[in-house]
Protein backbone atom coordinates (compact mmCIF):
# COMPACT_ATOMS: atom_id res chain seq x y z
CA UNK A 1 58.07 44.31 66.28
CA UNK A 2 58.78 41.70 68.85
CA UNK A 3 62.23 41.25 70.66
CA UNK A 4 62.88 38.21 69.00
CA UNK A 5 62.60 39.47 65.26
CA UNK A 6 64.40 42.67 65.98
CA UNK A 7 67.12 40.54 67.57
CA UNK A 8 67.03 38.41 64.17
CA UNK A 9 67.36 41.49 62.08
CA UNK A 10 70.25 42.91 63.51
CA UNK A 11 71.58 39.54 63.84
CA UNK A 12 71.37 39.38 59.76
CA UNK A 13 71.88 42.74 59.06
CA UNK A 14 75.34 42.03 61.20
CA UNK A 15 75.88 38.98 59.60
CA UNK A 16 75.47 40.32 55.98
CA UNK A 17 78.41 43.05 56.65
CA UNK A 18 80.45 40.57 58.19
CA UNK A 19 80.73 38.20 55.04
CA UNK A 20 81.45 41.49 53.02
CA UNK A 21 84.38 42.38 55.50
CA UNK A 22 87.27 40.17 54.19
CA UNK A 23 89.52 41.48 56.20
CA UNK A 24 87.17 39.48 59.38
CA UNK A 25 87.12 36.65 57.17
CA UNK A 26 90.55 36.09 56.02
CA UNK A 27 91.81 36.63 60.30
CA UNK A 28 89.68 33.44 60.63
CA UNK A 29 90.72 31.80 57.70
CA UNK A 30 94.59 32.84 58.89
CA UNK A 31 93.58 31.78 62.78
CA UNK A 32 92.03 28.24 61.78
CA UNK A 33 94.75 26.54 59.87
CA UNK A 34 97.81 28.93 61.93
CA UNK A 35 97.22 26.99 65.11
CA UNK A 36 96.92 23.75 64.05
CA UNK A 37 99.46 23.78 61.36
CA UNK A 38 101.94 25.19 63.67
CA UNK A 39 101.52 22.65 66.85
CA UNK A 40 101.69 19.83 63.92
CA UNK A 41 104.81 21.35 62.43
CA UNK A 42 105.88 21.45 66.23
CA UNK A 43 105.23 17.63 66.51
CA UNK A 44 106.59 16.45 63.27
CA UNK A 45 109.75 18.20 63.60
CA UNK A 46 110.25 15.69 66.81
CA UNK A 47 109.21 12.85 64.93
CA UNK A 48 111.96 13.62 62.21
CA UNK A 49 114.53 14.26 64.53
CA UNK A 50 113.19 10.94 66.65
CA UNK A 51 113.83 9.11 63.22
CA UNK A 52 116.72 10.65 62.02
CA UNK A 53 119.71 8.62 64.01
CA UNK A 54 118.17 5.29 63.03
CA UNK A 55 118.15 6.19 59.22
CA UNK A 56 121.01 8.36 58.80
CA UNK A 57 123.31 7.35 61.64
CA UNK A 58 125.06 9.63 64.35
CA UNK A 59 128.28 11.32 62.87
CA UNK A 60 131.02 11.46 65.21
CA UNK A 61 135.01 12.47 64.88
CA UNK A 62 137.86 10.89 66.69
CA UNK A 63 140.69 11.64 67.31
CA UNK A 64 143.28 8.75 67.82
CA UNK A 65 140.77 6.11 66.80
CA UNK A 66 143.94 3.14 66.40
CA UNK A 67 143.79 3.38 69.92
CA UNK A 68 140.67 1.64 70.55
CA UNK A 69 139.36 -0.24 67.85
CA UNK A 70 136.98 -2.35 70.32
CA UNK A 71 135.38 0.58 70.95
CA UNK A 72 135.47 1.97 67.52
CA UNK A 73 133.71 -1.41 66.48
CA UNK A 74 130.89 -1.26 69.11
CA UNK A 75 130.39 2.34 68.25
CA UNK A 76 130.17 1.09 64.27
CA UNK A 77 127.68 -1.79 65.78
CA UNK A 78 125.46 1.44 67.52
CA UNK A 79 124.87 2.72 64.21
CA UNK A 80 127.43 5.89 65.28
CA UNK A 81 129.62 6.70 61.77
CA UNK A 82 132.86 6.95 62.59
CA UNK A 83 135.54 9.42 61.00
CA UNK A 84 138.82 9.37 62.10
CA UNK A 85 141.12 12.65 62.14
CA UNK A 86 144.47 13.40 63.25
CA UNK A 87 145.38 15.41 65.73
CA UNK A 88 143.41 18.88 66.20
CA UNK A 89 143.37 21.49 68.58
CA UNK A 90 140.90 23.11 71.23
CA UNK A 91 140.07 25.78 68.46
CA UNK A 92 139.50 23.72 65.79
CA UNK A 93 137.91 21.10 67.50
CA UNK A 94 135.68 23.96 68.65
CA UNK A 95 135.20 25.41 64.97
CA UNK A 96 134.37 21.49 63.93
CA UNK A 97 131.57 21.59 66.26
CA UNK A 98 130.37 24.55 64.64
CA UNK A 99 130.07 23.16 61.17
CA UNK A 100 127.63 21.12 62.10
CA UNK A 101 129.23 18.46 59.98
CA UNK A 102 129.65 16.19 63.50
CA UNK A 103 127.52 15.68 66.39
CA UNK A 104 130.73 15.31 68.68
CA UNK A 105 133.84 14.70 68.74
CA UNK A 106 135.99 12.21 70.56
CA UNK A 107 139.85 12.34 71.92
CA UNK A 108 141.57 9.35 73.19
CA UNK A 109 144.46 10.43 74.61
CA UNK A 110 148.14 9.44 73.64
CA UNK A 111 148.44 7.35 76.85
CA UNK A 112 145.41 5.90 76.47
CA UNK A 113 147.11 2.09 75.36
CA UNK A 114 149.16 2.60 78.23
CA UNK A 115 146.76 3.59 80.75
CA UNK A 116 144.37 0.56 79.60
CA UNK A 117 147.02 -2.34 79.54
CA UNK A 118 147.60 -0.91 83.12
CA UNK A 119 144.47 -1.04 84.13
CA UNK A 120 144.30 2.65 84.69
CA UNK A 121 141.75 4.87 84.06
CA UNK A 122 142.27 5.09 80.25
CA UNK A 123 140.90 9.36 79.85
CA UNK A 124 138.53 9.79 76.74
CA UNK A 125 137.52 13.42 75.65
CA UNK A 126 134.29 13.96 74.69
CA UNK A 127 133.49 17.45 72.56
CA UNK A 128 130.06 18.86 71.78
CA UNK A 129 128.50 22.26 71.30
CA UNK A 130 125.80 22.38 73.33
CA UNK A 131 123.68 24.82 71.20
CA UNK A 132 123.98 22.92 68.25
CA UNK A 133 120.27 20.79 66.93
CA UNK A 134 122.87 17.07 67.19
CA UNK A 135 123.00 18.27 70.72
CA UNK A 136 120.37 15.49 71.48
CA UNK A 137 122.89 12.63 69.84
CA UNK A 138 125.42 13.04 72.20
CA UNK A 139 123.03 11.17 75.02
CA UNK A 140 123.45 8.29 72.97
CA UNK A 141 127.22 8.22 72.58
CA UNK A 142 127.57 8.50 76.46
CA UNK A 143 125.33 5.91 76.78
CA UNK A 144 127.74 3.73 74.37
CA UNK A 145 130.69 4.82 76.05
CA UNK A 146 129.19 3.87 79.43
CA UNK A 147 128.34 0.44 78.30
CA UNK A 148 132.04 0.06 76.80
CA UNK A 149 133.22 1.06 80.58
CA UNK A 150 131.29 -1.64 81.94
CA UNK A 151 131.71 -4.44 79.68
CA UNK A 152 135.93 -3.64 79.87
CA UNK A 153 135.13 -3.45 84.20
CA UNK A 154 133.39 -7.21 83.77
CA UNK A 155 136.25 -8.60 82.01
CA UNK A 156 139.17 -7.02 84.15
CA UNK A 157 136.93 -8.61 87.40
CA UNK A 158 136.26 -11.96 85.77
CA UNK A 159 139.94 -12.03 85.02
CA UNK A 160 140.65 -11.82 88.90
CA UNK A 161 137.73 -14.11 89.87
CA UNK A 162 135.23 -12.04 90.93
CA UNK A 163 131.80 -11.91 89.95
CA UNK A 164 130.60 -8.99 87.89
CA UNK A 165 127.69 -8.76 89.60
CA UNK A 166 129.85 -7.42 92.32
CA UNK A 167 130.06 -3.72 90.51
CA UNK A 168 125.75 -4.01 91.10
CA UNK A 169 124.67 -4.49 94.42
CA UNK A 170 121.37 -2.98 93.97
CA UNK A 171 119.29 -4.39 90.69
CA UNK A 172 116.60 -1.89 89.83
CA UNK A 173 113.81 -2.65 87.29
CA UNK A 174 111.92 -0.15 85.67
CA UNK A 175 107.93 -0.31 84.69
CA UNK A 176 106.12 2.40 83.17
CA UNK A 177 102.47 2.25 83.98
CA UNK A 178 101.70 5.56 81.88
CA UNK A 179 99.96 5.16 78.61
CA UNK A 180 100.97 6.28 75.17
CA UNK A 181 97.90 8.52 75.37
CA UNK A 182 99.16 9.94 78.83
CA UNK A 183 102.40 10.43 77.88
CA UNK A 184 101.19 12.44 74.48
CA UNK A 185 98.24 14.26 76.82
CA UNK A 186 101.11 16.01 79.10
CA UNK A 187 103.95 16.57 76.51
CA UNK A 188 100.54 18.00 73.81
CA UNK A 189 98.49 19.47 76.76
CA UNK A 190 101.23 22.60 76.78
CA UNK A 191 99.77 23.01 73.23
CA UNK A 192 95.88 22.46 73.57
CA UNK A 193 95.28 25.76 75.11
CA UNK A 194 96.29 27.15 71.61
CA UNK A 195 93.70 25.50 69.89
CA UNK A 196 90.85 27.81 72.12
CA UNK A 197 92.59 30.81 72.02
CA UNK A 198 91.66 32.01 68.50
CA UNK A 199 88.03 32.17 69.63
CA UNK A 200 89.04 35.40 70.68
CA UNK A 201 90.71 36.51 67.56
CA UNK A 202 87.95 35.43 65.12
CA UNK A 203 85.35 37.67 66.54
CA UNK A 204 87.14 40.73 67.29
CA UNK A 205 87.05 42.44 64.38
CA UNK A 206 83.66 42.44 63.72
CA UNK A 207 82.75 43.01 67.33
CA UNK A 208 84.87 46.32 67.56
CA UNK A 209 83.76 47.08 64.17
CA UNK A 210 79.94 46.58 64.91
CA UNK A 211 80.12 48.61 68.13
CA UNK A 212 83.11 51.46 68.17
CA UNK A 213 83.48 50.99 64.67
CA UNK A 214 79.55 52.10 64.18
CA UNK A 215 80.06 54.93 66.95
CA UNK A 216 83.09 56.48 64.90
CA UNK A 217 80.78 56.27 61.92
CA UNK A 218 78.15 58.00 63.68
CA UNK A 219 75.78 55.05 62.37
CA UNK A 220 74.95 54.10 66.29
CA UNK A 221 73.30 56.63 66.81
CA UNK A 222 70.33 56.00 63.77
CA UNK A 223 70.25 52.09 65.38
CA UNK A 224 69.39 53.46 68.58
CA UNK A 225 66.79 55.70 67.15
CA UNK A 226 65.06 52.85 65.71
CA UNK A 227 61.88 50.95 67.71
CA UNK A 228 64.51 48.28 69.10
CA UNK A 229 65.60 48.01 72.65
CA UNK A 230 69.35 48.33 73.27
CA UNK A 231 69.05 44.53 74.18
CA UNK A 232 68.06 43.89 70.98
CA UNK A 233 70.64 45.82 69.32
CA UNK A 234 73.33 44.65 71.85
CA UNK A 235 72.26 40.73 71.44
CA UNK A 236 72.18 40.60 67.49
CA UNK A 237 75.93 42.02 67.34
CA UNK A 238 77.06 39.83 69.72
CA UNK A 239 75.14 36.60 68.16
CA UNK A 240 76.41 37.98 64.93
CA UNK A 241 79.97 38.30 66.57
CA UNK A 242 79.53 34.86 68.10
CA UNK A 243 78.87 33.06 65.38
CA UNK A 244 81.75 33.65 63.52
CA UNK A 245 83.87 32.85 66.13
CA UNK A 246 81.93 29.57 66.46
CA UNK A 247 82.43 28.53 63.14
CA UNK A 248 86.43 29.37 63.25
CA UNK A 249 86.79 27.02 66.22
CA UNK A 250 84.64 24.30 65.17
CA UNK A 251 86.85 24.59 61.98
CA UNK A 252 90.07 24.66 63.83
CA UNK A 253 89.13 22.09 66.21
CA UNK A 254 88.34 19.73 63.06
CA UNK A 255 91.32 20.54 61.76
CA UNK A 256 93.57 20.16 65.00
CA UNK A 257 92.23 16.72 65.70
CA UNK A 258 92.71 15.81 61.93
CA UNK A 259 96.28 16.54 62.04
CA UNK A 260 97.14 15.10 65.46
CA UNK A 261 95.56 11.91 64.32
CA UNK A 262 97.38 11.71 61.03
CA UNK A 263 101.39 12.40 62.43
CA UNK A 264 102.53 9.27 63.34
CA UNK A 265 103.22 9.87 66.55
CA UNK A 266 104.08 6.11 67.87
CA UNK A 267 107.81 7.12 66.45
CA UNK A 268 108.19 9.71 69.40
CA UNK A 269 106.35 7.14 71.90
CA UNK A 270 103.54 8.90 71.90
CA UNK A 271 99.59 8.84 70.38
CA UNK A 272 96.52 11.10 69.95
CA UNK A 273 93.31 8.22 70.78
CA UNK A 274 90.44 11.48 70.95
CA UNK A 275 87.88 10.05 69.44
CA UNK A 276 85.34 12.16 67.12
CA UNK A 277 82.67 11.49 70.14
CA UNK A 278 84.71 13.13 72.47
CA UNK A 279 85.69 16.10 69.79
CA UNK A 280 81.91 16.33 69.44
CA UNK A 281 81.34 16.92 73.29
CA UNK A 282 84.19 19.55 73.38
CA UNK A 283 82.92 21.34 70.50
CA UNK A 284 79.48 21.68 72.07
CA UNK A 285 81.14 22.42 75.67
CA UNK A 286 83.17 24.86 73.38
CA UNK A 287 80.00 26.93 72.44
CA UNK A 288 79.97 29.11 75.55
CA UNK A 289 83.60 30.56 74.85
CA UNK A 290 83.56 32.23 71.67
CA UNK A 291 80.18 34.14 73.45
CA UNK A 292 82.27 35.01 75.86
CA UNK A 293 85.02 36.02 73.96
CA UNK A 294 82.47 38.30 71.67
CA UNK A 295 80.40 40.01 74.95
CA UNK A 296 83.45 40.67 76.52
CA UNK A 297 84.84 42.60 73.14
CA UNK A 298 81.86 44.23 72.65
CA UNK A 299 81.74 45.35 76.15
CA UNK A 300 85.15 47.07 76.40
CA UNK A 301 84.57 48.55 72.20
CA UNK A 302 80.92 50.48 73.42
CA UNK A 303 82.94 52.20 75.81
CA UNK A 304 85.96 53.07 73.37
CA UNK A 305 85.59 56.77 71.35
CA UNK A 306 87.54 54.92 68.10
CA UNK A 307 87.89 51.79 66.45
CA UNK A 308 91.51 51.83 67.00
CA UNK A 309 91.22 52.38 70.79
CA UNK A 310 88.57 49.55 70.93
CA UNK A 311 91.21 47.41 68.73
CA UNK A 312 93.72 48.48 70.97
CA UNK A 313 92.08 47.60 74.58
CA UNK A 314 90.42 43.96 73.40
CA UNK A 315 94.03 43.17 71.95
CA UNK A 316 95.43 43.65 75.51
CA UNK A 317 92.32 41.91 77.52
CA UNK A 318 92.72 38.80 75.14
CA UNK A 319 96.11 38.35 76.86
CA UNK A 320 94.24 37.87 80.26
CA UNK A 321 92.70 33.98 79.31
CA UNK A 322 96.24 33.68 77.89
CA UNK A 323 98.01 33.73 81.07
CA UNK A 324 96.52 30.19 83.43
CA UNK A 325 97.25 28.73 80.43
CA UNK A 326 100.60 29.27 80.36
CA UNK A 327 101.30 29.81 84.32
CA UNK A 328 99.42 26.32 85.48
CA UNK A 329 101.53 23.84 83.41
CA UNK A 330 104.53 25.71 84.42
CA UNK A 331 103.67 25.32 88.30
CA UNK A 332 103.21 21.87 87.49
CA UNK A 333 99.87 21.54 89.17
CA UNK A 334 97.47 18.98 89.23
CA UNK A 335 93.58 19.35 88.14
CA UNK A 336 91.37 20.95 90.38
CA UNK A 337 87.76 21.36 90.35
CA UNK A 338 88.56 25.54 89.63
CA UNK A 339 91.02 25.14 86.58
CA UNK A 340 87.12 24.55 85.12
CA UNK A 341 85.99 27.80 86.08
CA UNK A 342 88.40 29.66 84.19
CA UNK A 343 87.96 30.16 80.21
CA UNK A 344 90.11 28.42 78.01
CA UNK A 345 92.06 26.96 80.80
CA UNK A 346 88.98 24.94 81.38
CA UNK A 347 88.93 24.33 77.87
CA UNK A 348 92.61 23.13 78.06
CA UNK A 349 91.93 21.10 81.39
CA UNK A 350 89.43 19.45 79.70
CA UNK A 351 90.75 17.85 76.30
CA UNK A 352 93.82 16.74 77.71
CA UNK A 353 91.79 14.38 80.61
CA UNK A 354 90.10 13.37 77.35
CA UNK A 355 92.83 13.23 75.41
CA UNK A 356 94.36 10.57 78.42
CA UNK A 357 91.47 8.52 78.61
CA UNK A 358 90.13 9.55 81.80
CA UNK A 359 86.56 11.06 81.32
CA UNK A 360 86.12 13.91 83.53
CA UNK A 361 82.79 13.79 84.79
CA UNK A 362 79.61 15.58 83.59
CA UNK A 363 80.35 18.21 86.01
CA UNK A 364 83.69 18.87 84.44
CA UNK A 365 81.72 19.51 81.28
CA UNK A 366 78.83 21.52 82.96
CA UNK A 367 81.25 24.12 84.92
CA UNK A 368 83.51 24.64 81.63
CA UNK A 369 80.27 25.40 79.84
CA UNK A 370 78.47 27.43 82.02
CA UNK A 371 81.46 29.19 83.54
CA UNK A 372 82.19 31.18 80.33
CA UNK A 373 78.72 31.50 79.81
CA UNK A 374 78.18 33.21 83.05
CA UNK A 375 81.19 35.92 82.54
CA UNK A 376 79.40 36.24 78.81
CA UNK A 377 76.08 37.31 80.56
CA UNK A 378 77.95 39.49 82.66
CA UNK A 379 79.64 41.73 80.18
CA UNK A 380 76.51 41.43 77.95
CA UNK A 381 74.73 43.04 80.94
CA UNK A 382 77.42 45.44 81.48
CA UNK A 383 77.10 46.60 77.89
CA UNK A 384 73.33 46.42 78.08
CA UNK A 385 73.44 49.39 81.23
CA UNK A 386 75.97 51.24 79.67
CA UNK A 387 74.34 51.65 76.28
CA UNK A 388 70.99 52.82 78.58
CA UNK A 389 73.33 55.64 80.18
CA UNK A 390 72.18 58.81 79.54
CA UNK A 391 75.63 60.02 80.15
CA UNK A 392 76.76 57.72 77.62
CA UNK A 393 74.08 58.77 74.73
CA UNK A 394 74.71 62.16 75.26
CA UNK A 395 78.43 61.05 74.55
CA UNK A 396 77.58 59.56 71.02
């Protein structure tokens, strides 16, 4: 029998107890709509909250509203409803807040007539509980209640003959050079790392259950017995291995993209341009991860007496490609030719350039691909040795 057929029949046989094992198959069918459905769920809860003010209007309280009706009419003209209440105290302005039923509420105080017609600081309170989800609204009453101070600051200076302009020495104009696409690449790109991550997930119970699973079976021991090499045994498992977790991220990758292009996220300033050429060169950059994500499983499972210890020790390495991707965005640092060295942060790196519109270079491609494939050689060379240990048959 040649190497390549006895690869191809423990790649089958593999393969054949793999579609039997629902338990593999439903943690890919949970792991490719989770991720997906989650970072879109993430994204349209923005959009409805982005939407919600202009269609529902911001709810506010006041509290001695007679006392400015100019403002009460250009808070009316911001779309901001207006209730008025009587007088209330600290605590039950404070157990207001925590109805929910307002996004703020705001005190003139009893001098405030007085204080204006004397052109005195007229003092407004404004209430809010922080920790509350209308915490967002009160930005935009500020910003109302800053553009009432200035228009009242005009008048009073006009009224004395002196230029308003005189409150605004320095003129600043704003332009924002930054995309749509850029914006929605660095706000998503937090996210994107998520999308590679199940690679690791989809394969591992089948690649524990193929290797430790088969030793606390004492089934390993009849495959090595047979006229195969241990390469042969070693690279049909993890082809086997591999190949579901291929098929989970294509599948969640599809999925991801589908969903990101469907939210209509132009209401948050935002937009997702990928298009399904790029998705295609990701998915086929992709390729190397979930075989490293299946060598590396199998490697640490050969070396594990039981299936739950094998479980057990490839739970707690997954959470090693988990950690650049959440320590680099945090540091805030900017792409560097290593960030494509690294699994899944490479991964990462790479869809959100795409995902902005800059094309990262063929080299950007080659080093995301071939780094992963390198550490999956590795480990499949580890496991290879190890499985050629005398020390370790005896151990069988």
């Amino acid at each position: 029998m040649s190497r390549r057929s006895a690869i191809a029949v423990v790649f089958f046989k593999e393969l054949r107890e793999i579609l039997r094992d629902r338990r593999a198959l439903g943690l890919v069918l949970m792991f490719v709509l989770m991720y997906p459905l989650m970072v879109g769920g993430i994204l349209q809860q923005q959009i409805s909250r982005a939407m919600e003010p202009e269609k529902e209007g911001i709810e506010l309280t006041v509290i001695g509203a007679a006392r400015a009706p100019t403002l009460m009419t250009q808070l009316k003209q911001k779309n901001v409803n207006v209730t008025e209440s009587g007088a209330l105290s600290e605590e039950q302005i404070t157990a207001l807040l925590r109805t929910q039923k307002t996004a703020a509420v705001l005190r003139l105080s009893e001098s405030y007539g007085d204080d204006y017609r004397a052109m005195r600081p007229a003092r407004v309170e404004l209430w809010f509980n922080s920790a509350s989800e209308a915490r967002y609204k009160v930005g935009d009453i500020e910003h109302v209640l800053r553009q009432y101070g200035n228009v009242i600051a005009g008048a009073r200076l006009l009224a004395h003959g002196v230029s308003p302009a005189t409150l605004y020495p320095v003129q600043v104009q704003k332009y924002d050079t930054g995309s749509s696409a850029s914006r929605s690449a660095q706000v998503i790109g937090t996210m994107l790392g998520m999308f590679f991550i199940p690679a690791f997930f989809f394969c591992l119970s089948s690649a524990v259950d193929s290797t430790a699973g088969e030793r606390e079976r004492r089934s390993l021991e009849v495959l090595l017995a047979q006229p195969a090499r241990p390469i042969d045994l070693i690279g049909g498992k993890w082809l086997a291995a591999s190949f579901l977790s291929v098929v989970g991220l294509t599948l969640e990758l599809l999925i991801a993209h589908s969903v990101l292009k469907w939210l209509p996220l132009e209401e948050i300033g935002m937009s997702w341009r990928l298009s399904w050429l790029d998705l295609a060169w990701v998915l086929l950059t992709s390729l190397s991860l979930p075989l490293f994500a299946a060598a590396m499983e199998i490697a640490l499972a050969i070396n594990a007496k039981s299936f739950k210890e094998a479980q057990t020790t490839a739970s707690f390495a997954i959470m090693l490609p988990i950690v650049p991707v959440i320590v680099v965005p945090m540091m805030n640092l900017n792409t560097a030719t290593w960030m494509y060295l690294v699994p899944v942060l490479s991964h990462q790196t790479l869809l959100r350039e795409l995902a902005q519109g800059q094309p990262p270079g063929l080299l950007a491609f080659a080093l995301t691909f071939g780094g992963s494939l390198l550490l999956a050689l590795l480990c499949l060379a580890f496991t290879v040795r190890r499985l050629k240990s005398d020390r370790y048959l005896m151990g069988i």
